[in-house]
PDB file of N, CA and C in Angstrom:
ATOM      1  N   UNK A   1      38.634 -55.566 -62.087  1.00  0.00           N
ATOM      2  CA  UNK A   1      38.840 -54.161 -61.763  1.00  0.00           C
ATOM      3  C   UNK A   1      39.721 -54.072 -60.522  1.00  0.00           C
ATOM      4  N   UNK A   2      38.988 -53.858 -59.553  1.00  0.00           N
ATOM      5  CA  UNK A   2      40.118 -53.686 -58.022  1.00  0.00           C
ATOM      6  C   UNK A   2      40.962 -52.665 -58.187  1.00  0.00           C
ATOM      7  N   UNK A   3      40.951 -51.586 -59.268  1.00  0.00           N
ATOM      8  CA  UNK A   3      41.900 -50.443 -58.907  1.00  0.00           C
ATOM      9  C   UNK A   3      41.152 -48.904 -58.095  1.00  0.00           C
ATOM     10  N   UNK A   4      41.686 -48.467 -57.816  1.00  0.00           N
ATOM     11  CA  UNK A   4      41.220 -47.340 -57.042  1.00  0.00           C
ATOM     12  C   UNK A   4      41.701 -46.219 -57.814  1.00  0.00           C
ATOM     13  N   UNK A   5      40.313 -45.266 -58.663  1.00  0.00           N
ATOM     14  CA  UNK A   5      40.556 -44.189 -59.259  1.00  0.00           C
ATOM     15  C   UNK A   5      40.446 -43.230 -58.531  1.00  0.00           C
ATOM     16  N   UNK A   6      40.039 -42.996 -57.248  1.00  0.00           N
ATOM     17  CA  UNK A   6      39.777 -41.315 -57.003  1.00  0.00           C
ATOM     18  C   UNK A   6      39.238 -41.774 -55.692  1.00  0.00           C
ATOM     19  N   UNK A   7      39.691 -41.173 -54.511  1.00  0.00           N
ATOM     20  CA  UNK A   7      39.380 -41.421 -53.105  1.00  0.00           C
ATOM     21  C   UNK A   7      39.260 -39.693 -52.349  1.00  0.00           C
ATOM     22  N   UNK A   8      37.826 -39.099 -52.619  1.00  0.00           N
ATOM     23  CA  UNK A   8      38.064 -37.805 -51.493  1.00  0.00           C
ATOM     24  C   UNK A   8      37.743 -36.492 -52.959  1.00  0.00           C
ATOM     25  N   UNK A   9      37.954 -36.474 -53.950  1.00  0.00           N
ATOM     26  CA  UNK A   9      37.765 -35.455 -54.628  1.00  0.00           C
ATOM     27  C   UNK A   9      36.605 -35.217 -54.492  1.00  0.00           C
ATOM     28  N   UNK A  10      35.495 -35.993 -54.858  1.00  0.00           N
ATOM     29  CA  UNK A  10      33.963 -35.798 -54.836  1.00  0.00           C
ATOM     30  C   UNK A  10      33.389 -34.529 -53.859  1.00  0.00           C
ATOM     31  N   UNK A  11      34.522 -35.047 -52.176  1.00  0.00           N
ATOM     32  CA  UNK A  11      33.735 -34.004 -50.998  1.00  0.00           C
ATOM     33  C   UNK A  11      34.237 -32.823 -51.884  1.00  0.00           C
ATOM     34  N   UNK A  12      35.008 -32.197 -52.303  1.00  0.00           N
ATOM     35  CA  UNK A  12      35.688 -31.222 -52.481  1.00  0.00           C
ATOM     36  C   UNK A  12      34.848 -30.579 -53.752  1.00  0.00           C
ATOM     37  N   UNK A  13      34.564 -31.414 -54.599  1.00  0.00           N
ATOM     38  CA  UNK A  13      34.727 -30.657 -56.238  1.00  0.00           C
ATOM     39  C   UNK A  13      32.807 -30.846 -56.602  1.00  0.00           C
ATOM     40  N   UNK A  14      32.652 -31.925 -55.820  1.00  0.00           N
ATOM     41  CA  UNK A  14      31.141 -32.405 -56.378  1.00  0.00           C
ATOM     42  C   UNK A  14      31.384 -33.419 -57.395  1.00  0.00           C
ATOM     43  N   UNK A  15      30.273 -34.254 -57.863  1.00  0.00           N
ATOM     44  CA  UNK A  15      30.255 -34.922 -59.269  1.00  0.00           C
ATOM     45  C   UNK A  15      30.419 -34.151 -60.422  1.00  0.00           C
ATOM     46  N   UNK A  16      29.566 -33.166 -60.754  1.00  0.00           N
ATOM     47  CA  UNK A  16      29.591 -32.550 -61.976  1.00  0.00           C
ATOM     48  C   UNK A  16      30.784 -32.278 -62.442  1.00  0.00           C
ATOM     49  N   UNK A  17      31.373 -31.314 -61.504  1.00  0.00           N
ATOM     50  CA  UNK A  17      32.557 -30.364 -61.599  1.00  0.00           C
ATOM     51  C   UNK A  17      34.313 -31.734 -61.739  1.00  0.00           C
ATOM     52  N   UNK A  18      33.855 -32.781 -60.923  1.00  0.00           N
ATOM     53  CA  UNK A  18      34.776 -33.337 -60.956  1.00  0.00           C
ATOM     54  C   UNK A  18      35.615 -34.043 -62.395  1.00  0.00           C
ATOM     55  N   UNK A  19      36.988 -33.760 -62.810  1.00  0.00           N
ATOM     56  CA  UNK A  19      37.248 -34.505 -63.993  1.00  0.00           C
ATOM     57  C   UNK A  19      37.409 -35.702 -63.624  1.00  0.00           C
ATOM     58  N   UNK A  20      37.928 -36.239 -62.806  1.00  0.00           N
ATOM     59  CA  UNK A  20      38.022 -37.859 -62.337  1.00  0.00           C
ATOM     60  C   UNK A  20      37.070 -38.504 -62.483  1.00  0.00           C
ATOM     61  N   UNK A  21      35.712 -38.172 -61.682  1.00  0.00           N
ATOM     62  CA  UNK A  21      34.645 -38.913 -62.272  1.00  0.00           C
ATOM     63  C   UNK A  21      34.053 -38.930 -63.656  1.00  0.00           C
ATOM     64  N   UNK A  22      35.023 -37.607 -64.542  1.00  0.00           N
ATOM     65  CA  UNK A  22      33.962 -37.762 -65.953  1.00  0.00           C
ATOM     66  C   UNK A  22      34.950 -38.745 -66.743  1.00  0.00           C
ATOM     67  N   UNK A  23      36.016 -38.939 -66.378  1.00  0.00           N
ATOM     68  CA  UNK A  23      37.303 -40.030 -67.068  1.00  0.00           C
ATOM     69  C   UNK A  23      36.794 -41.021 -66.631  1.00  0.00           C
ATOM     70  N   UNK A  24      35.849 -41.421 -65.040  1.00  0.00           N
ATOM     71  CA  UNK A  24      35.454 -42.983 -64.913  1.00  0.00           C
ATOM     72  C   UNK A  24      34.574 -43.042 -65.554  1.00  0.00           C
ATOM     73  N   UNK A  25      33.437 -42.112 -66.093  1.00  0.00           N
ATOM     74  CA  UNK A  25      32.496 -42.948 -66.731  1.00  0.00           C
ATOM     75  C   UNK A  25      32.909 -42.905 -67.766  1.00  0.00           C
ATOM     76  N   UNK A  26      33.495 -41.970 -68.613  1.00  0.00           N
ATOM     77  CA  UNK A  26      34.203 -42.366 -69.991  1.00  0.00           C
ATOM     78  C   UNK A  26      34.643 -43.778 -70.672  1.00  0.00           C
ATOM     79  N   UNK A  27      35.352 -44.084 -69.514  1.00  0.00           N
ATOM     80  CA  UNK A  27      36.133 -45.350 -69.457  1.00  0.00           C
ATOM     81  C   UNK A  27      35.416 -46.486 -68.437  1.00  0.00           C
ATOM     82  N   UNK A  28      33.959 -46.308 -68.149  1.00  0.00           N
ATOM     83  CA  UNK A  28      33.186 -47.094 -67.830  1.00  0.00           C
ATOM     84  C   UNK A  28      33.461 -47.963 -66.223  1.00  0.00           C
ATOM     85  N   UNK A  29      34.154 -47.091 -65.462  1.00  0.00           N
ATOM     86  CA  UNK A  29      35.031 -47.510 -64.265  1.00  0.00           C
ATOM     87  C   UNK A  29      34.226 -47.692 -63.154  1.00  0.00           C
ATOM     88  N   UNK A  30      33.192 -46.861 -62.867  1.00  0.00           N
ATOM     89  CA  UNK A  30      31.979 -47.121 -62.704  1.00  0.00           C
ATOM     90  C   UNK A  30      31.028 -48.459 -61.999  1.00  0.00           C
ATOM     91  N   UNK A  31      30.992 -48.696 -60.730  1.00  0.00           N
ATOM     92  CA  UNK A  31      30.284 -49.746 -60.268  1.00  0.00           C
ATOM     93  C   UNK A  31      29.026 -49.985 -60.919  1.00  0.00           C
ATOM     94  N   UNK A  32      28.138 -51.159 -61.533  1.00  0.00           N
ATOM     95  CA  UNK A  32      26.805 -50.860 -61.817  1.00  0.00           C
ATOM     96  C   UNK A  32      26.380 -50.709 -60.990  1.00  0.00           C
ATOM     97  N   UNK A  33      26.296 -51.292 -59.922  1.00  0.00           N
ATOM     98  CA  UNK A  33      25.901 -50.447 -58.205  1.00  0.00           C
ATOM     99  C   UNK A  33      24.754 -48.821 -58.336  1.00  0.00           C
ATOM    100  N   UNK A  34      25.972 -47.889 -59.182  1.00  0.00           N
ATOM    101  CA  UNK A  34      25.411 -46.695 -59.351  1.00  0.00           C
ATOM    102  C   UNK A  34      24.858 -46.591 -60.711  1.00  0.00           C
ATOM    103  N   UNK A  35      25.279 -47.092 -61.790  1.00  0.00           N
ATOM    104  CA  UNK A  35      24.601 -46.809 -62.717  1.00  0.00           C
ATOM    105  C   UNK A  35      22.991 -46.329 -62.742  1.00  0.00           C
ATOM    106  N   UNK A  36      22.910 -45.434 -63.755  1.00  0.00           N
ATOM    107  CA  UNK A  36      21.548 -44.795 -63.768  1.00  0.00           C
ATOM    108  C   UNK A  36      21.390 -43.964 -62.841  1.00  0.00           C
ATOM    109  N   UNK A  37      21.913 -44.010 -61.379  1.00  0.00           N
ATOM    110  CA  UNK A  37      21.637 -43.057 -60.750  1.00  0.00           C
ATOM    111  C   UNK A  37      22.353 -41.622 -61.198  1.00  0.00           C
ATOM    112  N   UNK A  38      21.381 -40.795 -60.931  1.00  0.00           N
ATOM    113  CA  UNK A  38      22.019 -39.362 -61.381  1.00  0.00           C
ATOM    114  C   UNK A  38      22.872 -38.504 -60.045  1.00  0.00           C
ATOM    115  N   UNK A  39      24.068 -39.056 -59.688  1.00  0.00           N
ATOM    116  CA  UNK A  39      24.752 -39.210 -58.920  1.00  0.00           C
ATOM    117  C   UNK A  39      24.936 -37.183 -58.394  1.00  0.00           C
ATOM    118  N   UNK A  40      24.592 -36.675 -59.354  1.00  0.00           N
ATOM    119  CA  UNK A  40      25.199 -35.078 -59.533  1.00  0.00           C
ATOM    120  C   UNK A  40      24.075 -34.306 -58.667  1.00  0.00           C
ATOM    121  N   UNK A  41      22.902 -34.854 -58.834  1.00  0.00           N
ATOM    122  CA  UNK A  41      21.430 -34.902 -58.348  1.00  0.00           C
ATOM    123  C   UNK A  41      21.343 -34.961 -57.072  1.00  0.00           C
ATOM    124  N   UNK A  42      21.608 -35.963 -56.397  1.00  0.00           N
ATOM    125  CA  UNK A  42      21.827 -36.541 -54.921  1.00  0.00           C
ATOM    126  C   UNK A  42      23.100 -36.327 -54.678  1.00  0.00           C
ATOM    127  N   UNK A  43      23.171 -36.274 -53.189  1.00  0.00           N
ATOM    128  CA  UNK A  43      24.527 -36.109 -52.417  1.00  0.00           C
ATOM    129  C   UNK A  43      24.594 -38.162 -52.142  1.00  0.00           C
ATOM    130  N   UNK A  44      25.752 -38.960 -51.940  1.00  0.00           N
ATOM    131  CA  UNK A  44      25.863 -40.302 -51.858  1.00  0.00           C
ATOM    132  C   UNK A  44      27.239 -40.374 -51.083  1.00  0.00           C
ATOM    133  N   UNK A  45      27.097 -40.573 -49.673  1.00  0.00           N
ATOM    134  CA  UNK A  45      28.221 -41.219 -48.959  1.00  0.00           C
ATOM    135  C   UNK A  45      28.329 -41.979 -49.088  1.00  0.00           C
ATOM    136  N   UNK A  46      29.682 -43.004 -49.438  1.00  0.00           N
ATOM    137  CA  UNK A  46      30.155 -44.472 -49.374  1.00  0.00           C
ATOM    138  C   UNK A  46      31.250 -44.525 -48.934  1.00  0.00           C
ATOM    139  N   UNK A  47      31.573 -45.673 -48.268  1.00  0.00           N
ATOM    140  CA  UNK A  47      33.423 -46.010 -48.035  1.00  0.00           C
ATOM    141  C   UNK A  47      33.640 -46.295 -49.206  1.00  0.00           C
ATOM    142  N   UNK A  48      34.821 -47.040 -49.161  1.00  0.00           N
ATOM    143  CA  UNK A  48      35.263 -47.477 -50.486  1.00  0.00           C
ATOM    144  C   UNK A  48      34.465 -49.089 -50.898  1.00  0.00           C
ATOM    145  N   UNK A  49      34.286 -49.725 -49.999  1.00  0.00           N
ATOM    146  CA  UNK A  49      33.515 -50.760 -50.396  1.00  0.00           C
ATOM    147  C   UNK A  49      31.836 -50.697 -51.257  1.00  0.00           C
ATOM    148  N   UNK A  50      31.683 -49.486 -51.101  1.00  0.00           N
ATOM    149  CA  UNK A  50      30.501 -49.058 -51.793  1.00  0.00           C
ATOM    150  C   UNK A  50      29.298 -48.987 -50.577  1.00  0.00           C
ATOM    151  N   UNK A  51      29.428 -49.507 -49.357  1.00  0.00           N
ATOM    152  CA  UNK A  51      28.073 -49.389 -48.296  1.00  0.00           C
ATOM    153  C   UNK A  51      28.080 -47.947 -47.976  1.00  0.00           C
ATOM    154  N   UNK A  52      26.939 -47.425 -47.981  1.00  0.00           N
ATOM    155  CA  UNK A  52      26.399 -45.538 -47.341  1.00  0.00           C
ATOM    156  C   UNK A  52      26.937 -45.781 -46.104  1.00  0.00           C
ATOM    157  N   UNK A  53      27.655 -44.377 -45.765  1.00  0.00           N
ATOM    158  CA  UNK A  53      28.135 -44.140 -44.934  1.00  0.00           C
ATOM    159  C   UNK A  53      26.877 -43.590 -43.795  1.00  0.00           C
ATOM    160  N   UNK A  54      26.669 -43.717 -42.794  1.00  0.00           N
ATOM    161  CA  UNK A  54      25.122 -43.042 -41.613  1.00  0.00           C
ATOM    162  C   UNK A  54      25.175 -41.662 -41.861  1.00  0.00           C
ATOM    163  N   UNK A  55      23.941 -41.469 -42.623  1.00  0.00           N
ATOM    164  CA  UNK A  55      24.014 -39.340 -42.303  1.00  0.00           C
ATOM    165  C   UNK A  55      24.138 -38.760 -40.894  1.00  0.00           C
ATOM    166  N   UNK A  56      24.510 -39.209 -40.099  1.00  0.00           N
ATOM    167  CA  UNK A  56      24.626 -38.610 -38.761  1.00  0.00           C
ATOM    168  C   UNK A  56      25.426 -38.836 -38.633  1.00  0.00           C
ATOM    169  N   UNK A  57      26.419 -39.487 -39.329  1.00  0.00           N
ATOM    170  CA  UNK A  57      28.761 -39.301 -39.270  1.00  0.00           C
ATOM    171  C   UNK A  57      28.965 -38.331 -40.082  1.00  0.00           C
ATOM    172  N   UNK A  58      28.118 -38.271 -41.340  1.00  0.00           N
ATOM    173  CA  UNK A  58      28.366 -37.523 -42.454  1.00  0.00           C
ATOM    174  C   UNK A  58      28.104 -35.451 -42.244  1.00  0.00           C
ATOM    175  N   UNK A  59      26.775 -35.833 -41.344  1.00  0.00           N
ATOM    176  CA  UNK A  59      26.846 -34.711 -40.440  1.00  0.00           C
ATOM    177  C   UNK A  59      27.438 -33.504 -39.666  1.00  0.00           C
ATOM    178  N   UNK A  60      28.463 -35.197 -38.739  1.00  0.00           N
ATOM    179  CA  UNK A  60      28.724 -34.126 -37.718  1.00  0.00           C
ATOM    180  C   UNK A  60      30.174 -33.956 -38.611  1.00  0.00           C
ATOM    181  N   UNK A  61      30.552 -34.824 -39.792  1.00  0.00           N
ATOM    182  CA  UNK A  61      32.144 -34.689 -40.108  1.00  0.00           C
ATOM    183  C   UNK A  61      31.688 -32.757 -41.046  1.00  0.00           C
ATOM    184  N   UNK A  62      30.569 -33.050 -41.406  1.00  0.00           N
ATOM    185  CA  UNK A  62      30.536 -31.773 -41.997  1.00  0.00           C
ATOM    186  C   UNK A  62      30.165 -30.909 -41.178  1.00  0.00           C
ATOM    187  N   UNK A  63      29.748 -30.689 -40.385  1.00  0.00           N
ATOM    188  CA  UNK A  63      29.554 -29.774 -38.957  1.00  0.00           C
ATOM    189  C   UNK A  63      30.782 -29.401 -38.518  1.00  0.00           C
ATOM    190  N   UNK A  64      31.523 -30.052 -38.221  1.00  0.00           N
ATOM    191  CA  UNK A  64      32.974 -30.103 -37.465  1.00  0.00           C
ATOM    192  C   UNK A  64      33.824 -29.240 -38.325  1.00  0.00           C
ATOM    193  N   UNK A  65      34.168 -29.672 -39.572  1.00  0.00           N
ATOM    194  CA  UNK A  65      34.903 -29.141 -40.844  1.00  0.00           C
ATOM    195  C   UNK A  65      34.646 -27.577 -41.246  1.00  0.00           C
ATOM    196  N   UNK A  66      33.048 -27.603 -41.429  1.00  0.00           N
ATOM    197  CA  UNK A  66      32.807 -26.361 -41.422  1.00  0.00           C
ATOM    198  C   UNK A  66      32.920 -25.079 -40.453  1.00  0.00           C
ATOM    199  N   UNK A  67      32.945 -25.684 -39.261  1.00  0.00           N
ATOM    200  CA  UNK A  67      33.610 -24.990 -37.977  1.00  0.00           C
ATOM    201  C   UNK A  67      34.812 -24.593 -38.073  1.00  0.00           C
ATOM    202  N   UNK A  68      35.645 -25.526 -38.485  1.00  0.00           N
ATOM    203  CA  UNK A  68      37.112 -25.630 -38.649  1.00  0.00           C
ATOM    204  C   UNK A  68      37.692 -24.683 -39.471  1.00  0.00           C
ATOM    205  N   UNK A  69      36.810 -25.026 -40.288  1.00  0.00           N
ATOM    206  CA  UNK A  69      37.213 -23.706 -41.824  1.00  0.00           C
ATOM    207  C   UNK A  69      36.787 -22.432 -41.540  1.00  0.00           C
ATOM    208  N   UNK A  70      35.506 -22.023 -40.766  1.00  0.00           N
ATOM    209  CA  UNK A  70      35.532 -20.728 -40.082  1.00  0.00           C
ATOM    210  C   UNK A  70      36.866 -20.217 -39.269  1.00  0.00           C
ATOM    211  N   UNK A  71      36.615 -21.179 -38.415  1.00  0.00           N
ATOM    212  CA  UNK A  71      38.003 -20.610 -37.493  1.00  0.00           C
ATOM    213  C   UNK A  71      39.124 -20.180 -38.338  1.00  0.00           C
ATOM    214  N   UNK A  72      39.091 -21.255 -39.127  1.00  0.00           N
ATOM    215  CA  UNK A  72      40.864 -20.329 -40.168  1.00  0.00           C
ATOM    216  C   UNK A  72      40.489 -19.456 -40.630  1.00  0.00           C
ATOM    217  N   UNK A  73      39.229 -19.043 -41.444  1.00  0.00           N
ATOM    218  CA  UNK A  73      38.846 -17.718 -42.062  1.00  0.00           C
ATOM    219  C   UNK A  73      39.312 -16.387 -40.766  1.00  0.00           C
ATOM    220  N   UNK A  74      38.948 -16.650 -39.541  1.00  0.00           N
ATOM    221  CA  UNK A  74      38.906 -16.396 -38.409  1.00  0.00           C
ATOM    222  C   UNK A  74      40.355 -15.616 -37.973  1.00  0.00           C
ATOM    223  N   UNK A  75      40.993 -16.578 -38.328  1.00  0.00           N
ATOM    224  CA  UNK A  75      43.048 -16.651 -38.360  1.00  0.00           C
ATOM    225  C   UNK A  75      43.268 -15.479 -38.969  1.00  0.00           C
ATOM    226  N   UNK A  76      42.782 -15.978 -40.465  1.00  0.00           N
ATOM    227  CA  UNK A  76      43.605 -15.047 -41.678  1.00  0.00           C
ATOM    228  C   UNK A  76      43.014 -13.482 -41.380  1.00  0.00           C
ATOM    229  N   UNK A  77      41.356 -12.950 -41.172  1.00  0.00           N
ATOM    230  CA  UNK A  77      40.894 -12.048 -41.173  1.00  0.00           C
ATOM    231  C   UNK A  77      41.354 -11.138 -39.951  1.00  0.00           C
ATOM    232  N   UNK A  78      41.589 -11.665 -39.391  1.00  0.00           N
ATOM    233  CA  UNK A  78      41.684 -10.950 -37.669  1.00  0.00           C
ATOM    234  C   UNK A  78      43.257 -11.087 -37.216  1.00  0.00           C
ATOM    235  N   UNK A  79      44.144 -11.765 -38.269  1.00  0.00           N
ATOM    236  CA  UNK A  79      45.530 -11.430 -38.271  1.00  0.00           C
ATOM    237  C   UNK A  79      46.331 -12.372 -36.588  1.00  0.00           C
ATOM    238  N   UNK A  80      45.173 -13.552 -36.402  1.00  0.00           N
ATOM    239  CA  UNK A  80      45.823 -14.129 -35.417  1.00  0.00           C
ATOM    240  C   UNK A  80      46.687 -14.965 -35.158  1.00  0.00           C
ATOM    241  N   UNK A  81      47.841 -15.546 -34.207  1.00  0.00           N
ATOM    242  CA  UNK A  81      47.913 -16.943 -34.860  1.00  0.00           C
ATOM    243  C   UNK A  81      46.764 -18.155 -34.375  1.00  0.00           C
ATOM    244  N   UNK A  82      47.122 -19.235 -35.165  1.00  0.00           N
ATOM    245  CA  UNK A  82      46.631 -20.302 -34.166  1.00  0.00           C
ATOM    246  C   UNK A  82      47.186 -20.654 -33.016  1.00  0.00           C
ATOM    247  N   UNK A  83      46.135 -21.579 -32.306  1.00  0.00           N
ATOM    248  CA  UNK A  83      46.201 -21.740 -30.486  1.00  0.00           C
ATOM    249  C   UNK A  83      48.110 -22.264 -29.992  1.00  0.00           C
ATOM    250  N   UNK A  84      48.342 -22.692 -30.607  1.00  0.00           N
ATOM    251  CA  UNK A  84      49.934 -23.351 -30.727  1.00  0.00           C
ATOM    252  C   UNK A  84      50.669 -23.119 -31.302  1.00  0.00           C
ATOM    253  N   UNK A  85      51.457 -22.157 -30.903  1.00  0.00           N
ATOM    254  CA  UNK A  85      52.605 -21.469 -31.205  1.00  0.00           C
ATOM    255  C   UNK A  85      53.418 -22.058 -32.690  1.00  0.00           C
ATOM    256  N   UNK A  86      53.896 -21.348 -33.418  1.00  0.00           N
ATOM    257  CA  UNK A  86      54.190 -21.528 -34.815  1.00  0.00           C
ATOM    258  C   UNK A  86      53.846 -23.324 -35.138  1.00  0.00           C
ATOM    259  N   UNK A  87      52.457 -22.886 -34.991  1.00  0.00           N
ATOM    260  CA  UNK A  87      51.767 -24.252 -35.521  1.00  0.00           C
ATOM    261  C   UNK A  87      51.412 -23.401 -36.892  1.00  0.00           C
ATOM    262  N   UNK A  88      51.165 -24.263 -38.183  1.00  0.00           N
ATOM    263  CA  UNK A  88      50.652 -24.000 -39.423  1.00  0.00           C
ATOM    264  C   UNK A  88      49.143 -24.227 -39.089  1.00  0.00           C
ATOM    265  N   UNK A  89      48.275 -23.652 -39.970  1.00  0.00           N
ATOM    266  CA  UNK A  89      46.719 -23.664 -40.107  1.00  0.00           C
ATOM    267  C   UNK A  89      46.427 -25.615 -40.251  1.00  0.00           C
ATOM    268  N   UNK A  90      47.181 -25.926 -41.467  1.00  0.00           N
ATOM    269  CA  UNK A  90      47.227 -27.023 -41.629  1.00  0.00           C
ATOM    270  C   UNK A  90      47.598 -28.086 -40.715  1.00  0.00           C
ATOM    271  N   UNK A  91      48.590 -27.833 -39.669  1.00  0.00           N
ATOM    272  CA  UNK A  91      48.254 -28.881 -38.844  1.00  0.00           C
ATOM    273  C   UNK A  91      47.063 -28.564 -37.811  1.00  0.00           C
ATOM    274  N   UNK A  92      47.077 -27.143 -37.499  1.00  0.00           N
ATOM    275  CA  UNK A  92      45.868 -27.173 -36.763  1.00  0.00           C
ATOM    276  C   UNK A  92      44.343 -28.029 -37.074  1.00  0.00           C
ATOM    277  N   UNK A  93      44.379 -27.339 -38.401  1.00  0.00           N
ATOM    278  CA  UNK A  93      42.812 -28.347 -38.859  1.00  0.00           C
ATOM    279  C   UNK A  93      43.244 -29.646 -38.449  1.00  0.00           C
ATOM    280  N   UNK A  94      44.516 -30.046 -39.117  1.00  0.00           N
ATOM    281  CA  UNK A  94      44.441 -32.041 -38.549  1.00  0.00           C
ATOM    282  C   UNK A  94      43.993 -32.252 -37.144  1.00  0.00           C
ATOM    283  N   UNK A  95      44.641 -31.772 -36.269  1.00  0.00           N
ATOM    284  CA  UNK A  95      44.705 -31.896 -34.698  1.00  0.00           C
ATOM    285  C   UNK A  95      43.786 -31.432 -34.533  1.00  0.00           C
ATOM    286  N   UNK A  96      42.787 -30.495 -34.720  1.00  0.00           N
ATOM    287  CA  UNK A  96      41.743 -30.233 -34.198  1.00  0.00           C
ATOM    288  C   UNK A  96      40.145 -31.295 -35.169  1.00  0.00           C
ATOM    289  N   UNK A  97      40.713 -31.486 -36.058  1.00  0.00           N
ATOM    290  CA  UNK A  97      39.517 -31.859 -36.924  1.00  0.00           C
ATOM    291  C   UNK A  97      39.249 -33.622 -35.952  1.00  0.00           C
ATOM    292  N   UNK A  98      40.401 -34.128 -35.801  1.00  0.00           N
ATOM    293  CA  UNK A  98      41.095 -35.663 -35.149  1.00  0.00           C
ATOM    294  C   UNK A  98      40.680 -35.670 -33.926  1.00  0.00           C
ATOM    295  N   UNK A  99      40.563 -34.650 -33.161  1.00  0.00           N
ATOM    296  CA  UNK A  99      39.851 -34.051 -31.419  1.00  0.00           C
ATOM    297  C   UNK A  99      38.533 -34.454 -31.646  1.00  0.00           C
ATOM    298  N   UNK A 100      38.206 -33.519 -32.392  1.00  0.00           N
ATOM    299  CA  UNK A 100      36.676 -32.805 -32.278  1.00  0.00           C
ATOM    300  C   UNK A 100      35.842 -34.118 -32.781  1.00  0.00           C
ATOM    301  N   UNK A 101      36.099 -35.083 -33.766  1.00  0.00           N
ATOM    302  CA  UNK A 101      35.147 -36.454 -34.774  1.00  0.00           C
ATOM    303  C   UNK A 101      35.510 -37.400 -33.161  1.00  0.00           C
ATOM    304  N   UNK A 102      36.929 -37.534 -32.612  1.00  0.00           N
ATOM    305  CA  UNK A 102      36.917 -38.624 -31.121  1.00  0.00           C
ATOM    306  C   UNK A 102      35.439 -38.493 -30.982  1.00  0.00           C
ATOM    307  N   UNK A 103      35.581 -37.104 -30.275  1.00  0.00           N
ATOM    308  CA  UNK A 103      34.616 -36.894 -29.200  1.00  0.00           C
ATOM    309  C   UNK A 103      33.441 -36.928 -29.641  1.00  0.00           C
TER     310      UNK A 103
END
């Protein structure tokens, strides 16, 4: 095996919803690692090597993010710009998302 089907959709889409993961198990791509587990059921951080990622990174990355994504809701509703002058939303989240996980 050694190929890499899908890196990052999961945070976004979930298992269920995701088509990438329903093409890996189709096509059996699938670590037995997880097999049987009802992956859609449970939430499962991993790197790519397959070890759980600590729920207290997983945490604060979702703590942080979700902050982040307020603030732009924040932008668009209240007609502001962001903190840096004809900066895009999108680099803001980078630069601020890259700040905020340092610290």
């Amino acid at each position: 095996m050694g190929h890499k089907v899908e890196l990052g959709a999961n945070w976004i889409h979930g298992i269920d919803l995701n088509p990438i993961y329903k093409i890996a198990v189709a096509n059996n791509l699938l670590s037995n690692q997880y097999a049987g587990r009802h992956l859609g059921k449970k939430m499962m951080f991993v790197v790519e090597g397959g070890e759980p990622v600590n729920a207290r990174v997983v945490q604060d990355v979702d703590l942080n993010y979700g902050m982040l994504m307020s603030e732009c809701e924040d932008f668009y509703k209240q007609q502001i710009p962001t903190p840096v002058e004809d900066d895009s939303v999108g680099a803001y989240v980078e630069r601020e998302f890259e700040e905020r996980i340092r610290r």
